[in-house]
N, C-alpha and C. Protein backbone atom coordinates (compact mmCIF):
# COMPACT_ATOMS: atom_id res chain seq x y z
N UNK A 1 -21.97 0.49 -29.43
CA UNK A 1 -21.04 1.42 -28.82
C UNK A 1 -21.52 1.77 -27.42
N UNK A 2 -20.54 1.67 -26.46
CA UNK A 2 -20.73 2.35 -25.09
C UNK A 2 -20.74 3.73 -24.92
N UNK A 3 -22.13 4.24 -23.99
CA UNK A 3 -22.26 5.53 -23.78
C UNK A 3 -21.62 5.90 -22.65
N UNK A 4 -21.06 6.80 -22.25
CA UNK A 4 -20.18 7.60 -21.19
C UNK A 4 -21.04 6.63 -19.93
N UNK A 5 -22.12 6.90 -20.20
CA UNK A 5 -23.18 6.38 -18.36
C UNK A 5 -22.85 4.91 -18.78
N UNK A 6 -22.42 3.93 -19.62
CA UNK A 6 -22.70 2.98 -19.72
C UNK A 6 -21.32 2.23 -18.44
N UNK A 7 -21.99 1.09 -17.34
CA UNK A 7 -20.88 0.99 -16.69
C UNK A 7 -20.70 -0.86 -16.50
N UNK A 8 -20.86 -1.22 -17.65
CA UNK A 8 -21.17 -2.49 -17.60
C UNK A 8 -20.02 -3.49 -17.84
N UNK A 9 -18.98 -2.57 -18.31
CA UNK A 9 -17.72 -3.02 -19.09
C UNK A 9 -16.66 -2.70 -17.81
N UNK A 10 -16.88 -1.99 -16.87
CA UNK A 10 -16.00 -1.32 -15.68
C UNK A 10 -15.70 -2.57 -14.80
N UNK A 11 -14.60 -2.87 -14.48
CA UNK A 11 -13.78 -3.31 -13.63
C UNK A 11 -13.30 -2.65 -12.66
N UNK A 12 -13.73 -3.34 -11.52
CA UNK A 12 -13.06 -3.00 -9.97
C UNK A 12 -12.17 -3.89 -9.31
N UNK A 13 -11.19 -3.10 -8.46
CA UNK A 13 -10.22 -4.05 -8.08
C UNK A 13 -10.10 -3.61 -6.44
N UNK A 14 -9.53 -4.45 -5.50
CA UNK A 14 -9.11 -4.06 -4.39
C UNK A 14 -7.97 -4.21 -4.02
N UNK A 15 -7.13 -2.90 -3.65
CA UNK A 15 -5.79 -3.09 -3.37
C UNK A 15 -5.34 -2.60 -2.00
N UNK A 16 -4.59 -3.22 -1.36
CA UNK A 16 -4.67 -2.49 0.20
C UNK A 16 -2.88 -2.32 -0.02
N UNK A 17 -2.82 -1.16 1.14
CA UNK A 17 -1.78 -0.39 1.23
C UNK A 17 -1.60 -0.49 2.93
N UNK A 18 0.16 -1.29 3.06
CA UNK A 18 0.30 -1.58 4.58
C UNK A 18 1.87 -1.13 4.08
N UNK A 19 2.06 -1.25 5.98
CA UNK A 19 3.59 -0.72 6.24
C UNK A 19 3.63 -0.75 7.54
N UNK A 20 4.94 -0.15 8.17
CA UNK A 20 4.80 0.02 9.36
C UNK A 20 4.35 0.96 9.87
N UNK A 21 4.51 1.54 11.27
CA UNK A 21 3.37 2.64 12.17
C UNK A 21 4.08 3.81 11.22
N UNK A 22 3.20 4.84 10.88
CA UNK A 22 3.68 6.47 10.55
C UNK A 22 4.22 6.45 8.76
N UNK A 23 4.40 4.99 8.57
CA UNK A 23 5.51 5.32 7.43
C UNK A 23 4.39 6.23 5.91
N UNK A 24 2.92 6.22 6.10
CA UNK A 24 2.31 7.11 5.31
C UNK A 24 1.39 6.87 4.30
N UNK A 25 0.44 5.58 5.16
CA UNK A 25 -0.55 4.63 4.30
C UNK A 25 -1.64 5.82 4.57
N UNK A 26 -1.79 6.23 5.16
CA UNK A 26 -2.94 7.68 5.41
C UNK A 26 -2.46 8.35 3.99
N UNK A 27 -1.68 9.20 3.94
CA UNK A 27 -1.22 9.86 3.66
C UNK A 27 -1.37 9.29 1.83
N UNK A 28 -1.07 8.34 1.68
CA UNK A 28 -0.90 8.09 0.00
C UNK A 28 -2.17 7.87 -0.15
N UNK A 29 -3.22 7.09 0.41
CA UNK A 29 -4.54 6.79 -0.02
C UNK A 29 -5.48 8.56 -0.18
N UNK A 30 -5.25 9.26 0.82
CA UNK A 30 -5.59 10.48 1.10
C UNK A 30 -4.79 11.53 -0.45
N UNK A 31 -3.61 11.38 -0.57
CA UNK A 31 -3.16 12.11 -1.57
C UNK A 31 -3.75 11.84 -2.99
N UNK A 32 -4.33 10.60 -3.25
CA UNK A 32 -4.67 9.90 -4.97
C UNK A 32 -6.02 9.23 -4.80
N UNK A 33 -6.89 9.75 -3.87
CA UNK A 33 -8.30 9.27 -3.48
C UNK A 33 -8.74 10.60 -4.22
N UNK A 34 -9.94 10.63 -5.15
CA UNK A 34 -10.58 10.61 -6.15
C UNK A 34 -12.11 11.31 -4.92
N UNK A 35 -12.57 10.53 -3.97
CA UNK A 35 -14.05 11.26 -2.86
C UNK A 35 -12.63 11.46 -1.73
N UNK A 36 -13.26 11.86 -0.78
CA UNK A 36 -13.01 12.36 0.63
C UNK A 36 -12.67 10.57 0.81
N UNK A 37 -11.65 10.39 1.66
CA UNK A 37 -11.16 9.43 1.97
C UNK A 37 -11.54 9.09 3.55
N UNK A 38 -12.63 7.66 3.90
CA UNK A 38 -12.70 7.31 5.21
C UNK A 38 -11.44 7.31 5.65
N UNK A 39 -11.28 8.00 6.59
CA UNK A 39 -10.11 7.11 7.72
C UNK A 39 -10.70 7.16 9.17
N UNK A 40 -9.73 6.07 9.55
CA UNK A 40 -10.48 5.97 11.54
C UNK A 40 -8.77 6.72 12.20
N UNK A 41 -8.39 7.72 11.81
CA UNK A 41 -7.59 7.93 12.39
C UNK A 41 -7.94 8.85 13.64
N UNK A 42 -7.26 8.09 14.95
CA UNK A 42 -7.52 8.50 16.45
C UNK A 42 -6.03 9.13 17.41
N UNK A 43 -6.42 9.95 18.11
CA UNK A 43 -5.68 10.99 18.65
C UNK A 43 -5.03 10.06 19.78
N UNK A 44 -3.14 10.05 19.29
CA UNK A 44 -2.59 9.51 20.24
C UNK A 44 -2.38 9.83 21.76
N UNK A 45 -2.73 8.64 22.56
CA UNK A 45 -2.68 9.56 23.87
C UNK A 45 -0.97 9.20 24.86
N UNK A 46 -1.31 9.24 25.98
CA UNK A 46 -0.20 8.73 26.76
C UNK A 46 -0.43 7.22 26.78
N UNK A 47 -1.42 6.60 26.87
CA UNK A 47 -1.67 5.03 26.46
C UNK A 47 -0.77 4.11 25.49
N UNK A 48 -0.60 5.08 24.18
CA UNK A 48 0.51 3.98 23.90
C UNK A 48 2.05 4.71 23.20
N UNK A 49 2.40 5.61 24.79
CA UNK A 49 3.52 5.74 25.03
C UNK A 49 4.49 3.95 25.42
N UNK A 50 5.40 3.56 24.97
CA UNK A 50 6.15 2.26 25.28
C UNK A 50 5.55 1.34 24.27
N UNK A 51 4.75 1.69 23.47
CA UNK A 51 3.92 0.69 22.31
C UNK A 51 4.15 1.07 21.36
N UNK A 52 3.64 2.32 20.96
CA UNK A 52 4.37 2.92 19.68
C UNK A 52 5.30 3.84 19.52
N UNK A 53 6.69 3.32 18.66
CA UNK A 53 7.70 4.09 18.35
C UNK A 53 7.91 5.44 17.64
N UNK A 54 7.78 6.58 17.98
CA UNK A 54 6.94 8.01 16.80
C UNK A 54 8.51 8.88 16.72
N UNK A 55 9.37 8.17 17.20
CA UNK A 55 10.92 8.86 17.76
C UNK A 55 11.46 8.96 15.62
N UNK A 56 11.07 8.38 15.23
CA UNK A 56 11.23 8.90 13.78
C UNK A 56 10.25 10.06 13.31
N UNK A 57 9.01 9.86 14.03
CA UNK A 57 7.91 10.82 13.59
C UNK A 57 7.19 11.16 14.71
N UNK A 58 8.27 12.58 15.67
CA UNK A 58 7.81 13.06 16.50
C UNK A 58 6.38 13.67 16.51
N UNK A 59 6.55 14.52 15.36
CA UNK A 59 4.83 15.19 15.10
C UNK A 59 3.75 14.37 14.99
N UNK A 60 3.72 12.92 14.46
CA UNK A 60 2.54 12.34 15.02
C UNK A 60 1.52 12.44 15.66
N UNK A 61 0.43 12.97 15.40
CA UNK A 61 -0.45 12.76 16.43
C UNK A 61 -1.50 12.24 16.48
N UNK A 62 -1.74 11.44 15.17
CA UNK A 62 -2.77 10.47 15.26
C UNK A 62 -2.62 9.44 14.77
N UNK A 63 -3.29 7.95 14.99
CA UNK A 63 -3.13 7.35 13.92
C UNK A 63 -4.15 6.32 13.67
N UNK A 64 -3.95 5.65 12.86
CA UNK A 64 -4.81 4.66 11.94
C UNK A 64 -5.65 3.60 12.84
N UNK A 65 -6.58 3.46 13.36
CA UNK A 65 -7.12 2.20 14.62
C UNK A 65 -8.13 1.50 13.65
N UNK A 66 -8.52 1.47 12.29
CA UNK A 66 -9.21 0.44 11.59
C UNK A 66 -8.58 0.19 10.25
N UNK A 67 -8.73 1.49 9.41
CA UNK A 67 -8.55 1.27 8.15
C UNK A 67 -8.73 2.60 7.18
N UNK A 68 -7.95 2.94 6.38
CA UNK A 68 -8.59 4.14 5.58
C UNK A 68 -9.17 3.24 4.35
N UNK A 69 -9.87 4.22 3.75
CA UNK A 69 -10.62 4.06 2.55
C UNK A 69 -10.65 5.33 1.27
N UNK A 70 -10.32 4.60 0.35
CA UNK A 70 -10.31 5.49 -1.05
C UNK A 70 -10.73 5.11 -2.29
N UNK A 71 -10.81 6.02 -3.43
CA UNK A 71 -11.11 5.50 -4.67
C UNK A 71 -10.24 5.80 -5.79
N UNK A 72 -10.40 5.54 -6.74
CA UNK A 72 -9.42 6.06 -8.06
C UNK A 72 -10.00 5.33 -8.81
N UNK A 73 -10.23 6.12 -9.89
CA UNK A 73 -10.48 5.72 -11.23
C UNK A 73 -9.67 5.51 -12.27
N UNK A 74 -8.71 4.82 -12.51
CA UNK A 74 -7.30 4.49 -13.83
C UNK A 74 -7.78 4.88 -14.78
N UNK A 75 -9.12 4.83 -15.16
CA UNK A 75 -9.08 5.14 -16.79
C UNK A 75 -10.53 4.07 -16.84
N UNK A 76 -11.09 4.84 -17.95
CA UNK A 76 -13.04 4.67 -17.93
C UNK A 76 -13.47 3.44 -17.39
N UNK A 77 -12.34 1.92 -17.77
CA UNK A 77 -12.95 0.94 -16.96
C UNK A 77 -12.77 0.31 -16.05
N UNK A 78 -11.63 1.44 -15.24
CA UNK A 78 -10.91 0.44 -14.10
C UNK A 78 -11.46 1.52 -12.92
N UNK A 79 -11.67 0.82 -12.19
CA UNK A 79 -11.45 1.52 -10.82
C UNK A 79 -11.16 1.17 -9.60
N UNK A 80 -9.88 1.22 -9.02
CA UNK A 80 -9.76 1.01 -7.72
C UNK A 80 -9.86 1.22 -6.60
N UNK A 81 -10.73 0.32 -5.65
CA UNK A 81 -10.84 0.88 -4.26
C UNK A 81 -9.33 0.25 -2.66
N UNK A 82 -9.16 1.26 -2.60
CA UNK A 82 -7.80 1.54 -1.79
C UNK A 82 -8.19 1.23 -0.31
N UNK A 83 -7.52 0.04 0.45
CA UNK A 83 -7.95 -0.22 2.37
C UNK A 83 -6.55 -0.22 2.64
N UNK A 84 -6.62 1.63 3.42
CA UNK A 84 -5.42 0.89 4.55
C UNK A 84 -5.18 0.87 5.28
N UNK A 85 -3.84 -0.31 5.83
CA UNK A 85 -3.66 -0.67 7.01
C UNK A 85 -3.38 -0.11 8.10
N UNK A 86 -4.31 -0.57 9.42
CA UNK A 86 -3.16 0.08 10.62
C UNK A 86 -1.94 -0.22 10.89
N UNK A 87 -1.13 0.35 11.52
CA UNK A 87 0.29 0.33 11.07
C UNK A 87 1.17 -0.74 12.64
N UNK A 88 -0.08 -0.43 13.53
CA UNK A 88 0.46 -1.49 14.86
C UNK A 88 0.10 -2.67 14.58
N UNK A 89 0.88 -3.30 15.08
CA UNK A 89 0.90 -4.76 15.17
C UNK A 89 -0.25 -5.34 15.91
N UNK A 90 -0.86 -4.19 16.82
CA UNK A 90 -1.53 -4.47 17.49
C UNK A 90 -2.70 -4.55 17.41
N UNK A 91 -3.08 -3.93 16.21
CA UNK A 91 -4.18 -4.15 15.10
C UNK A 91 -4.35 -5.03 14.11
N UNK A 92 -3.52 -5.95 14.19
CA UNK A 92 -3.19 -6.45 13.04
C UNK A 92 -4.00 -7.85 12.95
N UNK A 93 -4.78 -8.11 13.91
CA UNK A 93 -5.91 -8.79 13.60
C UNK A 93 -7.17 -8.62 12.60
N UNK A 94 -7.02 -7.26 12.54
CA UNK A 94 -8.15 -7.21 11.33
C UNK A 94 -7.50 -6.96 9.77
N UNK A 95 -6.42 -7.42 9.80
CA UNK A 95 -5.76 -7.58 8.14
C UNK A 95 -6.45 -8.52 7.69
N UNK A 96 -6.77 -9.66 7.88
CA UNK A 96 -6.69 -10.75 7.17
C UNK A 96 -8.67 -10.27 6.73
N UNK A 97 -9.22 -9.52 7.36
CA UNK A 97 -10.48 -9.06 6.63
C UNK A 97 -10.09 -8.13 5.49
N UNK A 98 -9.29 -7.61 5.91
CA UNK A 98 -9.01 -5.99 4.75
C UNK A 98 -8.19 -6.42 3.97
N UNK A 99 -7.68 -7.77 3.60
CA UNK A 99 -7.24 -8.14 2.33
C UNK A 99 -8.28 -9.63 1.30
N UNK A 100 -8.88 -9.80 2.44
CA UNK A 100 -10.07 -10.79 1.48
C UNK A 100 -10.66 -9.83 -0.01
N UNK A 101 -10.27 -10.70 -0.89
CA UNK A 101 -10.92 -10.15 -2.19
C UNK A 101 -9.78 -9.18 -2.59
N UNK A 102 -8.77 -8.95 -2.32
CA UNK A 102 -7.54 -8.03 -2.79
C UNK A 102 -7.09 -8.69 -3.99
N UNK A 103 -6.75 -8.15 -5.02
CA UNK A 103 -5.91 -8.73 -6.12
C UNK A 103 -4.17 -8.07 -5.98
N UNK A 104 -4.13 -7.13 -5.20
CA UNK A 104 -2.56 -6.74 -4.78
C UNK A 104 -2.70 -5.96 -3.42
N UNK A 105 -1.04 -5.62 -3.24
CA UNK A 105 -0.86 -5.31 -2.01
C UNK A 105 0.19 -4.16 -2.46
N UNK A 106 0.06 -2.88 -1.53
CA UNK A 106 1.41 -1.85 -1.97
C UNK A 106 1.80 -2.03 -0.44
N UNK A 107 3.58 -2.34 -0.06
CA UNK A 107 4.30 -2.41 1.13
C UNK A 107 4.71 -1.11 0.96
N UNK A 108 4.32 -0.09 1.68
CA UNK A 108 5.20 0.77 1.97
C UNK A 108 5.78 1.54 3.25
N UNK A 109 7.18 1.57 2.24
CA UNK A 109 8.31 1.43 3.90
C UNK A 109 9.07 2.94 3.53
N UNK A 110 9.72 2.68 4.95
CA UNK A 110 10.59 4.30 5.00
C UNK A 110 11.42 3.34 5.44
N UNK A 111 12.62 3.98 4.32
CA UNK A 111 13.81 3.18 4.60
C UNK A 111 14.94 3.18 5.69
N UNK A 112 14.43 4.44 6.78
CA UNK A 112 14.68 4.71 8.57
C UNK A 112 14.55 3.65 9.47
N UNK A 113 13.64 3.16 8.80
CA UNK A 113 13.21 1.64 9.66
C UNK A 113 12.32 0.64 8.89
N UNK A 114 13.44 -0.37 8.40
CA UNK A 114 13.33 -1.32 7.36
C UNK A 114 12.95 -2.44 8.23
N UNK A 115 12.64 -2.47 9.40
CA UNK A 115 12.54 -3.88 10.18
C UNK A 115 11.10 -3.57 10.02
N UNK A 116 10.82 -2.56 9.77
CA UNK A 116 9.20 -2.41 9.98
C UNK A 116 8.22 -3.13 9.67
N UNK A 117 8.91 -3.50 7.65
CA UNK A 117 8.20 -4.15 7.31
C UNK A 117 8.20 -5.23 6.48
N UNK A 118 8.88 -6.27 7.44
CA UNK A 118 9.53 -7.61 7.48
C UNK A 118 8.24 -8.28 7.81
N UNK A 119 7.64 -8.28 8.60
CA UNK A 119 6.60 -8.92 9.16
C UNK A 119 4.93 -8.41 7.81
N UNK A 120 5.22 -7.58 7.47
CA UNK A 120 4.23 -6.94 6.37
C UNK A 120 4.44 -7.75 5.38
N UNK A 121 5.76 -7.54 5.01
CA UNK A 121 6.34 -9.14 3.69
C UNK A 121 5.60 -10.03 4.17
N UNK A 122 6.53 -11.07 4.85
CA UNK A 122 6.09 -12.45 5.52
C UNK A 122 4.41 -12.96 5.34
N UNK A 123 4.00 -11.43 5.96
CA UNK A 123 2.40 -11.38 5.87
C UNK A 123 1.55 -11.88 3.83
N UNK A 124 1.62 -10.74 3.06
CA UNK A 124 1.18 -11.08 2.01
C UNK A 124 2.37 -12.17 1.40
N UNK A 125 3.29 -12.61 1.81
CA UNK A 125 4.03 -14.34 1.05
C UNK A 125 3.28 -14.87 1.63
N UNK A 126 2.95 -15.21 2.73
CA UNK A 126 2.30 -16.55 3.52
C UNK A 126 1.52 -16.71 2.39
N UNK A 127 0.37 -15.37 2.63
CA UNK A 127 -0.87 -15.34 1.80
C UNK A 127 -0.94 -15.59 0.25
N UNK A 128 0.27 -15.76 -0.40
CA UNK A 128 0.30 -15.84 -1.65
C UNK A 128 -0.39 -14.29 -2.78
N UNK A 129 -0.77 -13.28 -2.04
CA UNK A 129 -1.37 -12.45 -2.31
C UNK A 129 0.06 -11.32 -2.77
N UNK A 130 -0.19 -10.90 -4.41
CA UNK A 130 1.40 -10.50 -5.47
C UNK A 130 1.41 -8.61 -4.58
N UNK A 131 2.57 -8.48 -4.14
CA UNK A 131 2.40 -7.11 -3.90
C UNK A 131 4.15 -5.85 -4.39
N UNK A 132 3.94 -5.30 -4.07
CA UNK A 132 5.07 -4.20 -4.42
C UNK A 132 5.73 -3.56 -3.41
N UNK A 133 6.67 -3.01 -3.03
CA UNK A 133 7.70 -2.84 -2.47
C UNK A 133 7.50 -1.13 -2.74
N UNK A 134 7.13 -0.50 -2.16
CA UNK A 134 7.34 1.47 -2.11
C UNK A 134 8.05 2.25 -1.68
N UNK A 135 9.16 2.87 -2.07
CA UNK A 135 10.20 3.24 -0.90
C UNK A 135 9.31 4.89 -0.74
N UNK A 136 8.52 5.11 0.41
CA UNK A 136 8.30 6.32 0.79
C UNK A 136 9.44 7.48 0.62
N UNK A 137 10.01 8.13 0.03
CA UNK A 137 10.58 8.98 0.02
C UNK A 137 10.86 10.20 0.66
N UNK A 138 10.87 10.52 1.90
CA UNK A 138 10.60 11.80 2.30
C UNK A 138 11.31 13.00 2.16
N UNK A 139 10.86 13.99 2.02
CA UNK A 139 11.71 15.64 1.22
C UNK A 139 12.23 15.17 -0.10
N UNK A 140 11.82 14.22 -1.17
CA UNK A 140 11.78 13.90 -2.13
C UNK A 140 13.30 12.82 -2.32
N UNK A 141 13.87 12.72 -0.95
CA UNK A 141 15.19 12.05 -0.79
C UNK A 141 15.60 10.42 -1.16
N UNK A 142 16.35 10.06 -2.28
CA UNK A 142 16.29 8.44 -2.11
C UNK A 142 17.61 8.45 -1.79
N UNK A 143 17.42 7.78 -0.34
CA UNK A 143 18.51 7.16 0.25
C UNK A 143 19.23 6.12 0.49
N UNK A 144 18.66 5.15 -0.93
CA UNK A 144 19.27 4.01 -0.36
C UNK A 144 19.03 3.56 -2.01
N UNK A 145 19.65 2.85 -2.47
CA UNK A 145 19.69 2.06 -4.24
C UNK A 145 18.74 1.11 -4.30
N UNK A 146 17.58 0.90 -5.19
CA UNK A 146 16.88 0.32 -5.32
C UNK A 146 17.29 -1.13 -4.65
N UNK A 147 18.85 -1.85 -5.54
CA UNK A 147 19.08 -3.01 -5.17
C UNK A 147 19.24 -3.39 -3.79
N UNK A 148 19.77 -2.10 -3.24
CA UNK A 148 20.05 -2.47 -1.68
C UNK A 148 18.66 -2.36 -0.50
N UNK A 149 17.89 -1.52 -1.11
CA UNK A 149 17.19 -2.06 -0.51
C UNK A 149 16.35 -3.63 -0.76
N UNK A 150 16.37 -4.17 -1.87
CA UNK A 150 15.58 -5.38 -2.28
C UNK A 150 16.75 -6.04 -1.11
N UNK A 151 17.99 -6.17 -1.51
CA UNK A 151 18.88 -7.09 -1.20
C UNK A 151 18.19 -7.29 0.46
N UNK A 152 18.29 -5.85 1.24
CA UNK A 152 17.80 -5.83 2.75
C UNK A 152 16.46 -6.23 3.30
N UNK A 153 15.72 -6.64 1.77
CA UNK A 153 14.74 -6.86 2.58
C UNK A 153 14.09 -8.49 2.33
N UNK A 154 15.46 -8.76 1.39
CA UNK A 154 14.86 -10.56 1.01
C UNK A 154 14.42 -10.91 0.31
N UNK A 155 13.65 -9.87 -0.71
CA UNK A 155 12.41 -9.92 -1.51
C UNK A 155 13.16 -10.41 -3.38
N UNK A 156 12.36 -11.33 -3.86
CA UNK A 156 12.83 -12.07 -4.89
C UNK A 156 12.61 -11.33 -6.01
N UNK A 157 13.50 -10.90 -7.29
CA UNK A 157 13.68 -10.02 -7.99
C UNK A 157 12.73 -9.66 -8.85
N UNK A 158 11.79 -10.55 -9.06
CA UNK A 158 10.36 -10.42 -9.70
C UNK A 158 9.45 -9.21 -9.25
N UNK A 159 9.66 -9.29 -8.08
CA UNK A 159 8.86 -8.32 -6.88
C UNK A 159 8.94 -6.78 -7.17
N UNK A 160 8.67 -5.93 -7.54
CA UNK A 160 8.71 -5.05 -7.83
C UNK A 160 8.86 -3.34 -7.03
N UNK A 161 10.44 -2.96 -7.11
CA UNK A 161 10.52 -1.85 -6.11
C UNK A 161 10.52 -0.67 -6.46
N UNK A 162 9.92 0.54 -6.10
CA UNK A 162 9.68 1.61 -7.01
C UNK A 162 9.98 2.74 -5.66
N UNK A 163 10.34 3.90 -6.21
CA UNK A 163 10.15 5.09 -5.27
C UNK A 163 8.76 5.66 -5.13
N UNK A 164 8.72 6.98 -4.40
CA UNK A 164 7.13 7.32 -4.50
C UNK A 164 7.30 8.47 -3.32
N UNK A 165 6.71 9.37 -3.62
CA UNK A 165 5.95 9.90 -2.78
C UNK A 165 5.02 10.25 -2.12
N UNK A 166 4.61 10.00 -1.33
CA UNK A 166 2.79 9.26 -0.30
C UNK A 166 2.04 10.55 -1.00
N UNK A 167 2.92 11.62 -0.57
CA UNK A 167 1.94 13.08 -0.63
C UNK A 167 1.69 13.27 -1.88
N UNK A 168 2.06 12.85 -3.07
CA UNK A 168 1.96 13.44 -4.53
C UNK A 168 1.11 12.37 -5.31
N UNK A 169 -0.02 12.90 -5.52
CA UNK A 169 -1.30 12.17 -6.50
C UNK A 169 -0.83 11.49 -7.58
N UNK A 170 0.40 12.20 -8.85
CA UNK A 170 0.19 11.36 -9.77
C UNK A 170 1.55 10.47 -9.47
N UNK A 171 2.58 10.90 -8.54
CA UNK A 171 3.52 9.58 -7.57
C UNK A 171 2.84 8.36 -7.24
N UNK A 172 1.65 8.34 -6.17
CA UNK A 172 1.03 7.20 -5.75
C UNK A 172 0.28 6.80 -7.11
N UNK A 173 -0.29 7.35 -7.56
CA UNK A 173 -0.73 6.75 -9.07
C UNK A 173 -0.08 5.92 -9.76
N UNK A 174 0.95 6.72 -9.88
CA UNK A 174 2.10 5.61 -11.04
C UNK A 174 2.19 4.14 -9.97
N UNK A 175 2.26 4.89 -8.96
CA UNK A 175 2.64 3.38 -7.67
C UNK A 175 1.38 2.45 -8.06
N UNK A 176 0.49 2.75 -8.15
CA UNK A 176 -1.23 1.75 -8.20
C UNK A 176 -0.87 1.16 -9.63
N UNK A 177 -0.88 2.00 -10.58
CA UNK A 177 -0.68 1.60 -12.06
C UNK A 177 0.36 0.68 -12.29
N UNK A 178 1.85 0.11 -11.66
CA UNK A 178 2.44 -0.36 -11.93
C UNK A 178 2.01 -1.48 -11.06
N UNK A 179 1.50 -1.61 -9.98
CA UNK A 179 1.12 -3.02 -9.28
C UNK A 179 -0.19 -3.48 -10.09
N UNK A 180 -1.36 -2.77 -10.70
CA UNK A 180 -2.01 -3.46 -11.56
C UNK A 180 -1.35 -4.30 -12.57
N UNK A 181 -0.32 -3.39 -13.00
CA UNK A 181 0.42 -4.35 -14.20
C UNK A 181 1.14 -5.35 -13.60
N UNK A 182 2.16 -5.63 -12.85
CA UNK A 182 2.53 -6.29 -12.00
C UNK A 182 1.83 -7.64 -11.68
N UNK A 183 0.20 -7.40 -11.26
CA UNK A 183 -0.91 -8.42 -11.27
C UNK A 183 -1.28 -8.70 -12.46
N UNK A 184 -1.16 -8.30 -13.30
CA UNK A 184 -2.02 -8.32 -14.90
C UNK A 184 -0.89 -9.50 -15.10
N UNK A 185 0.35 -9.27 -15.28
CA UNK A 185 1.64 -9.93 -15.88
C UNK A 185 2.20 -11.52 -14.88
N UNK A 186 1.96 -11.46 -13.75
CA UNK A 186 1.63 -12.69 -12.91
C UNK A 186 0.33 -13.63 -13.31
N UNK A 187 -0.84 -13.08 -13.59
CA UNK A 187 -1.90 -13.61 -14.05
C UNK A 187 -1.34 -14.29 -15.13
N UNK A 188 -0.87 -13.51 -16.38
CA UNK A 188 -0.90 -14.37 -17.32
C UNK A 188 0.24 -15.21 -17.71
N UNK A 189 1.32 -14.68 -16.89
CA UNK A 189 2.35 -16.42 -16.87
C UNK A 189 1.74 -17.37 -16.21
N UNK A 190 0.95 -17.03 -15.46
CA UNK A 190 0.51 -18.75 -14.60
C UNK A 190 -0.78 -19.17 -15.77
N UNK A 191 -1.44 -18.23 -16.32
CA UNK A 191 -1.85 -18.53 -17.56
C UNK A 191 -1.48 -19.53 -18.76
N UNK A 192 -0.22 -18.98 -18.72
CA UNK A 192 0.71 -19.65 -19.86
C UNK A 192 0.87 -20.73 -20.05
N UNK A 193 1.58 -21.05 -18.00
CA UNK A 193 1.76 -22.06 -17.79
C UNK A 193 1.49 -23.41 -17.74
N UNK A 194 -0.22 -22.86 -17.37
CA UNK A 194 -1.08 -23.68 -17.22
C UNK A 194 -0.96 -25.06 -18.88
N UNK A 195 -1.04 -23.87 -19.68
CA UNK A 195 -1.15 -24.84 -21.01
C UNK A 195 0.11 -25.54 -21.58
């Protein structure tokens, strides 16, 4: 029998959380992070006035220039560690480090500006790397039907689209818990298949 300290049976996973600029990858890793959550978030200046768009999210005033960092524990043998993305494009050279060793991906978008994260798709398909679809919700509002947004954004019906709210712990939770399963259930049809 395993003792409480015993951690030999524990599974870790890495899941990164991208979107476009503001839409609230701070914000969900920060809301369902388990320690104090790294972030490199830096104080916007007049520099990237004409670069970044904040006209949806005037109050802005900082944002993401590496990566946040979090933890969560699912339950005694899982635990996930959370990287997320900066939200400019212009950072977006250091994705392809902050998803090495990922077993999923959470896309999350505000459905204000759905072009956002077209290029975020594109990104984990190239990569073959299984991810989920988040409709950020803001003032708890869903504005748009699950289907219509899949339909708008291309994404093949397997793919999995859920609501959520960034700010609410056991919201982003359920969001982590259903992309584990999501990966668990991809694993084992290609499993299947195999034989």
């Amino acid at each position: 029998m395993n003792s409480p300290a015993d951690t030999s049976r524990v599974t870790s996973a890495k899941i990164v959380i991208a979107g476009g600029f503001g839409v609230g990858k701070t914000t969900l890793v920060g809301s369902v992070s388990e320690i104090t959550p790294l972030t490199t978030e830096a104080i916007m200046t007049s520099a990237s006035e004409g670069v970044d768009d904040n006209n949806l999210v005037p109050d802005k005033a900082t944002t993401t220039v590496a990566m946040d960092f979090g933890r969560i524990t699912i339950d005694q043998d899982l635990i996930l560690y959370l990287f997320g993305t900066p939200g400019q494009t212009r950072f977006w050279f250091m994705w392809d480090e902050l998803v090495r060793g990922a077993i999923g991906a959470i896309v999350l978008v505000d459905t204000r500006r759905l072009a956002d994260c077209f290029s975020v798709i594109d990104f984990f398909e190239h990569r073959k790397l299984p991810y989920l679809v988040a409709v950020n919700c803001f003032d708890g509002k869903q504005l748009h039907e699950i289907q219509d947004i899949r339909d708008a954004l291309q994404i093949s019906q397997d793919v999995p689209v859920v609501y959520t709210d960034a700010r609410n712990r056991e919201s982003t939770k359920q969001v982590l818990i259903k992309l584990v399963e999501y990966v668990l259930s991809m694993r084992r049809t290609r499993t299947v298949g195999v034989h």
